[in-house]
PDB file of N, CA and C in Angstrom:
ATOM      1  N   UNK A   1     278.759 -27.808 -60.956  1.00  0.00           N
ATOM      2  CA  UNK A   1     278.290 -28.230 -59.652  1.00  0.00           C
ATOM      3  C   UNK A   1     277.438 -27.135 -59.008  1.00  0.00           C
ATOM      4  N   UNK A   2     277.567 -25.908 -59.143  1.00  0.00           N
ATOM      5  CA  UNK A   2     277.160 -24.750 -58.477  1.00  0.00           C
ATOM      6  C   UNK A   2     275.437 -24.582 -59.252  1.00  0.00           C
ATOM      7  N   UNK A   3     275.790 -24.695 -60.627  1.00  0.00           N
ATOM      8  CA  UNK A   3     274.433 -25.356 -61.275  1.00  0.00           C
ATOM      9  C   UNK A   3     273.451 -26.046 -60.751  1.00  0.00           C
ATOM     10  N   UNK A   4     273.958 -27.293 -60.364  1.00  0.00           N
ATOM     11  CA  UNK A   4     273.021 -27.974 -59.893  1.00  0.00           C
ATOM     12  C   UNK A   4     272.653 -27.786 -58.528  1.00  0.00           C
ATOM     13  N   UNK A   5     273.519 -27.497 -57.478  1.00  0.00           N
ATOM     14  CA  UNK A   5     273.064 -26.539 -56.114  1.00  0.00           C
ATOM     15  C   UNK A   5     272.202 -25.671 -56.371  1.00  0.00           C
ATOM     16  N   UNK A   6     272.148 -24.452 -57.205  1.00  0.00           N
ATOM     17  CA  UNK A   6     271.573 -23.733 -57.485  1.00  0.00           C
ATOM     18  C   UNK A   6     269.992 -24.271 -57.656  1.00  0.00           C
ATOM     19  N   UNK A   7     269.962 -25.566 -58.843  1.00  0.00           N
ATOM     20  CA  UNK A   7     268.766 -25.770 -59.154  1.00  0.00           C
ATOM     21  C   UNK A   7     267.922 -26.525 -58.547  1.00  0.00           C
ATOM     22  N   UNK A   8     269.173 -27.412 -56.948  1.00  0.00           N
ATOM     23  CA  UNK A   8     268.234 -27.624 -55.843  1.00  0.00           C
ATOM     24  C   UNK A   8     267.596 -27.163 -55.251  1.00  0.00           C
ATOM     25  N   UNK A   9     268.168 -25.729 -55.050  1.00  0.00           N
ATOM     26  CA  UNK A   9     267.967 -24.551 -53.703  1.00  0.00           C
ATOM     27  C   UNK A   9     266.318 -24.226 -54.877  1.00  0.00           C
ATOM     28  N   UNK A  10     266.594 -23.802 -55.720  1.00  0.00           N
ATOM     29  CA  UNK A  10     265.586 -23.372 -55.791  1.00  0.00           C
ATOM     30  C   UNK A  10     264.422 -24.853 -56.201  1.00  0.00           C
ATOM     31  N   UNK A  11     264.200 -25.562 -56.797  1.00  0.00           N
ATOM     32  CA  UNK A  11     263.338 -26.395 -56.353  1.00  0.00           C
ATOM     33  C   UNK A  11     262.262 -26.812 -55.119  1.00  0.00           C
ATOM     34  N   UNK A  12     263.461 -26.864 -54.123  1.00  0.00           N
ATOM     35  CA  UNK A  12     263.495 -26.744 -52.380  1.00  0.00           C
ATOM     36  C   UNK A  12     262.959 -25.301 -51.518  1.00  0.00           C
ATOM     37  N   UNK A  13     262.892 -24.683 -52.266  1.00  0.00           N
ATOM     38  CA  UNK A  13     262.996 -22.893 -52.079  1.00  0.00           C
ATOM     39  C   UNK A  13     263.873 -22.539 -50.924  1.00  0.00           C
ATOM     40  N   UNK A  14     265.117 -22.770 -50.873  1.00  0.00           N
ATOM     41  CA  UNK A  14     265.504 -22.528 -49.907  1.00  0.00           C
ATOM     42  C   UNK A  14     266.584 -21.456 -50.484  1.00  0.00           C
ATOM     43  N   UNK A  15     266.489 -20.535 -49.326  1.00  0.00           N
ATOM     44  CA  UNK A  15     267.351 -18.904 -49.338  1.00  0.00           C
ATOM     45  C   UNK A  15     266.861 -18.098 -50.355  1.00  0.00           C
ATOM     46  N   UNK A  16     265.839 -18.133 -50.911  1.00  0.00           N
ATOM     47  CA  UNK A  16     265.016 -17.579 -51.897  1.00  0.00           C
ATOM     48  C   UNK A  16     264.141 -16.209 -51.196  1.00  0.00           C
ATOM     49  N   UNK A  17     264.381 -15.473 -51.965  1.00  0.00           N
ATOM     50  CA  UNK A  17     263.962 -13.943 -51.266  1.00  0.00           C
ATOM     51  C   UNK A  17     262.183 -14.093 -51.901  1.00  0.00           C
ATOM     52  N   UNK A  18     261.671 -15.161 -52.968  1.00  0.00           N
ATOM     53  CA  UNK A  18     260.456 -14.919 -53.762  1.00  0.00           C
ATOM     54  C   UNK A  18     260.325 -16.065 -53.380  1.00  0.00           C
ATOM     55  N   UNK A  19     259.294 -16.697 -52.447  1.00  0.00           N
ATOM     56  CA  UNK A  19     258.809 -18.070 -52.746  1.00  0.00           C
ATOM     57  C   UNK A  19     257.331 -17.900 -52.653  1.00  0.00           C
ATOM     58  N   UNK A  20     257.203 -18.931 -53.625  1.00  0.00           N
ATOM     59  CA  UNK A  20     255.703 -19.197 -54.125  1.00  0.00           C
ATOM     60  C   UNK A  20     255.600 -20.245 -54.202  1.00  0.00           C
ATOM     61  N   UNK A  21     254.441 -20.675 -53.832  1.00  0.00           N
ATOM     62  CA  UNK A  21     253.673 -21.927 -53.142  1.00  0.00           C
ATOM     63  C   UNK A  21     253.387 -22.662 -54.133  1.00  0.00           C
ATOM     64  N   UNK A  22     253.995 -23.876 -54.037  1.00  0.00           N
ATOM     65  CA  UNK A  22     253.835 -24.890 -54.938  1.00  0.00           C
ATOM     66  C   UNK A  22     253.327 -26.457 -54.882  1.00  0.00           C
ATOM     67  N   UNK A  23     252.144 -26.579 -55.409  1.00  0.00           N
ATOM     68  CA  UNK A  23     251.406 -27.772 -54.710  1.00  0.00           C
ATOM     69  C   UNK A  23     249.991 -27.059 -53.977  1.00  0.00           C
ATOM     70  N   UNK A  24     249.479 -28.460 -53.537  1.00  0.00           N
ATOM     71  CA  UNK A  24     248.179 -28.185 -53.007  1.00  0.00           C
ATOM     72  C   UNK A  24     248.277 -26.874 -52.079  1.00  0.00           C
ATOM     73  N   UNK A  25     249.419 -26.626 -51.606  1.00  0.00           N
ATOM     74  CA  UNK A  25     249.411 -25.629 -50.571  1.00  0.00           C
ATOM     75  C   UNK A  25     249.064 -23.866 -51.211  1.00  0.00           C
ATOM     76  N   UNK A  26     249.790 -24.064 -52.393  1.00  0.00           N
ATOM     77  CA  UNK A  26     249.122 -22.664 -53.022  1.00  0.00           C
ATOM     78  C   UNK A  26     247.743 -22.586 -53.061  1.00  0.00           C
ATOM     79  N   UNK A  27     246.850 -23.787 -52.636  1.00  0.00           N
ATOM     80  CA  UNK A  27     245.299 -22.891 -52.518  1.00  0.00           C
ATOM     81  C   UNK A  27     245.104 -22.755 -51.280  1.00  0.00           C
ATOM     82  N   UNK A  28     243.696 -21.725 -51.364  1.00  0.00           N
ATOM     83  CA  UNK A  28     243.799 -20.968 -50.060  1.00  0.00           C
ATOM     84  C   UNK A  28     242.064 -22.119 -49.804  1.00  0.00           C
ATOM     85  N   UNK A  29     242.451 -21.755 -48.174  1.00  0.00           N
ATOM     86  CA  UNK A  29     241.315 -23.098 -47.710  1.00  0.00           C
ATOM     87  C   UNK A  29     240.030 -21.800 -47.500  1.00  0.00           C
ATOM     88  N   UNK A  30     238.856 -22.344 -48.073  1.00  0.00           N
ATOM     89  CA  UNK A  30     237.745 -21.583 -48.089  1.00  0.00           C
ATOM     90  C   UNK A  30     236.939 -22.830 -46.969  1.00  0.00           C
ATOM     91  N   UNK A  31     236.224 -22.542 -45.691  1.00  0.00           N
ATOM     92  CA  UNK A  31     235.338 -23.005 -45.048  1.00  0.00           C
ATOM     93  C   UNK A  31     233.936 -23.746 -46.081  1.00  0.00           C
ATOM     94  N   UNK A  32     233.356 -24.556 -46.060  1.00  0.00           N
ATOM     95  CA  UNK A  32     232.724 -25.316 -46.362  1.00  0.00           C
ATOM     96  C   UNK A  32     231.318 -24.847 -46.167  1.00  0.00           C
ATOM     97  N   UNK A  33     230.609 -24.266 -46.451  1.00  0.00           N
ATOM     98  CA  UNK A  33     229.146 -24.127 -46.514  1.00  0.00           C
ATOM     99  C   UNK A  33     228.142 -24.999 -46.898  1.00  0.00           C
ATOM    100  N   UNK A  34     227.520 -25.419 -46.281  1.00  0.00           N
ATOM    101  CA  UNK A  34     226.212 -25.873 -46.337  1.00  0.00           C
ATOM    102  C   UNK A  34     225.080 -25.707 -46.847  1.00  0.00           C
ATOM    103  N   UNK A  35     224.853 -25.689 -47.739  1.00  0.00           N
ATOM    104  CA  UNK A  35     223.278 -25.045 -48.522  1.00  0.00           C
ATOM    105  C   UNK A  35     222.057 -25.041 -47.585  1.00  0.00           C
ATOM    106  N   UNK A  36     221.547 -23.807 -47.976  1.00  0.00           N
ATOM    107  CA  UNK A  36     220.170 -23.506 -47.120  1.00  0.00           C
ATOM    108  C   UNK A  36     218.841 -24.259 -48.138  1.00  0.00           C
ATOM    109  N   UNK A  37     218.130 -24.911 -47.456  1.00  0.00           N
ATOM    110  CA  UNK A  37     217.270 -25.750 -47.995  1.00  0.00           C
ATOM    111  C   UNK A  37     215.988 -24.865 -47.395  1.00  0.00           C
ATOM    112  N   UNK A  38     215.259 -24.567 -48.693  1.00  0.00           N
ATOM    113  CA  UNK A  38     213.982 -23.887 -48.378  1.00  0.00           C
ATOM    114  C   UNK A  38     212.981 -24.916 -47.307  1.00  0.00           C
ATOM    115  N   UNK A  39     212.093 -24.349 -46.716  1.00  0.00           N
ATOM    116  CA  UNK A  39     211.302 -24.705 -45.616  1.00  0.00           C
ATOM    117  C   UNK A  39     210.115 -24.806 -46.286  1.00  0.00           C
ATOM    118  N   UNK A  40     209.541 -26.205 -46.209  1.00  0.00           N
ATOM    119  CA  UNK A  40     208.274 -26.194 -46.955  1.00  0.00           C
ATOM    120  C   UNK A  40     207.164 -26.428 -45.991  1.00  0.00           C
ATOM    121  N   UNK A  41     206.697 -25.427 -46.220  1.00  0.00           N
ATOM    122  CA  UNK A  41     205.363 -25.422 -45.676  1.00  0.00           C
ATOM    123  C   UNK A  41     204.169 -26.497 -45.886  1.00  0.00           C
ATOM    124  N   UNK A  42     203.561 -27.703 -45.423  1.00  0.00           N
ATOM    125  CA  UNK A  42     202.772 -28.429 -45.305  1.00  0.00           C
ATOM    126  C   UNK A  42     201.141 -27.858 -45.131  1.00  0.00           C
ATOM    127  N   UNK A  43     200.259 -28.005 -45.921  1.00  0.00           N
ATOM    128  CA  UNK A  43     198.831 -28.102 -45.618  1.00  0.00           C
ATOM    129  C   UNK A  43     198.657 -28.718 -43.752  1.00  0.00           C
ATOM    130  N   UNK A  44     197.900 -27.998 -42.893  1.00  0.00           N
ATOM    131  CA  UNK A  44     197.626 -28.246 -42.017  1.00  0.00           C
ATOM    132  C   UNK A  44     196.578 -29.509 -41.988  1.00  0.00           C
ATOM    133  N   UNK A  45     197.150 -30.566 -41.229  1.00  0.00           N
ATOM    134  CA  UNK A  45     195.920 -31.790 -41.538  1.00  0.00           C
ATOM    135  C   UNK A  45     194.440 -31.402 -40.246  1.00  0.00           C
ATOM    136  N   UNK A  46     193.883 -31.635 -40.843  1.00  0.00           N
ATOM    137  CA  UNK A  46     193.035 -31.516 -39.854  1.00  0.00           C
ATOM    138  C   UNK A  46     193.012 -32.891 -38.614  1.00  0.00           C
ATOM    139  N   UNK A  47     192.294 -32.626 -37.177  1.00  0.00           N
ATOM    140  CA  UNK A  47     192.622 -33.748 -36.362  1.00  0.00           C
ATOM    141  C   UNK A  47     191.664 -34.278 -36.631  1.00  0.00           C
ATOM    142  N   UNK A  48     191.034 -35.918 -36.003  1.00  0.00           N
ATOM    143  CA  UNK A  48     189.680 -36.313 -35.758  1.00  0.00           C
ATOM    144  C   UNK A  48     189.165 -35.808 -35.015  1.00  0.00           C
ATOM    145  N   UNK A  49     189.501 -35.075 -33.907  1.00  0.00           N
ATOM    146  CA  UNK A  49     188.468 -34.172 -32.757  1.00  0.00           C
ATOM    147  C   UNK A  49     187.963 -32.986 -33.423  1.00  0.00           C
ATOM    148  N   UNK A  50     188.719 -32.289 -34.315  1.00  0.00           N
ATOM    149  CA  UNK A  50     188.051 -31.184 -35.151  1.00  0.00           C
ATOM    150  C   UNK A  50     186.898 -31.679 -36.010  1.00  0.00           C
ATOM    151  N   UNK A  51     187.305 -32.495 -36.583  1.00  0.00           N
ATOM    152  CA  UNK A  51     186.260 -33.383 -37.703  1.00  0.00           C
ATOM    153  C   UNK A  51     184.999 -33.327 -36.817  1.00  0.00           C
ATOM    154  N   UNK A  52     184.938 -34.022 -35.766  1.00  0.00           N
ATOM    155  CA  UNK A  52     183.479 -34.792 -34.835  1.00  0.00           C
ATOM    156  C   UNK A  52     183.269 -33.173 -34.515  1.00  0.00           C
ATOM    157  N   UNK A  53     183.814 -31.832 -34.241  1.00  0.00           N
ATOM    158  CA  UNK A  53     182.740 -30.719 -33.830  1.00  0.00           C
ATOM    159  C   UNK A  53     182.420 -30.475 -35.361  1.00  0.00           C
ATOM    160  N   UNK A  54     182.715 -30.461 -36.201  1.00  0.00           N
ATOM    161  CA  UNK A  54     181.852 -29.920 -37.082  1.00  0.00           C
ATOM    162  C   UNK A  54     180.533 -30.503 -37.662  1.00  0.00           C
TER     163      UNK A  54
END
């Protein structure tokens, strides 16, 4: 009987001087970053008012 108490407690981690994280919870949460998307530079269009001075 003390067996199987035993192999609750620790399952459960309870009164355990070493507990280690078991399940999703052993990972550690890293913030989410966003990728930097290069900036593309466009050819300047010319207007129709520029067009008519030249």
């Amino acid at each position: 009987m003390d067996a199987i108490i035993n192999f609750l407690k620790e399952i459960f981690m309870l009164e355990t001087k070493e507990k280690m994280p078991i399940g999703l919870c052993a990972f550690e949460y890293v913030p989410e970053q966003s990728p930097v998307q290069p900036k593309v530079k466009r050819k300047r269009e010319m207007r129709l008012s520029e067009l008519m001075d030249k």
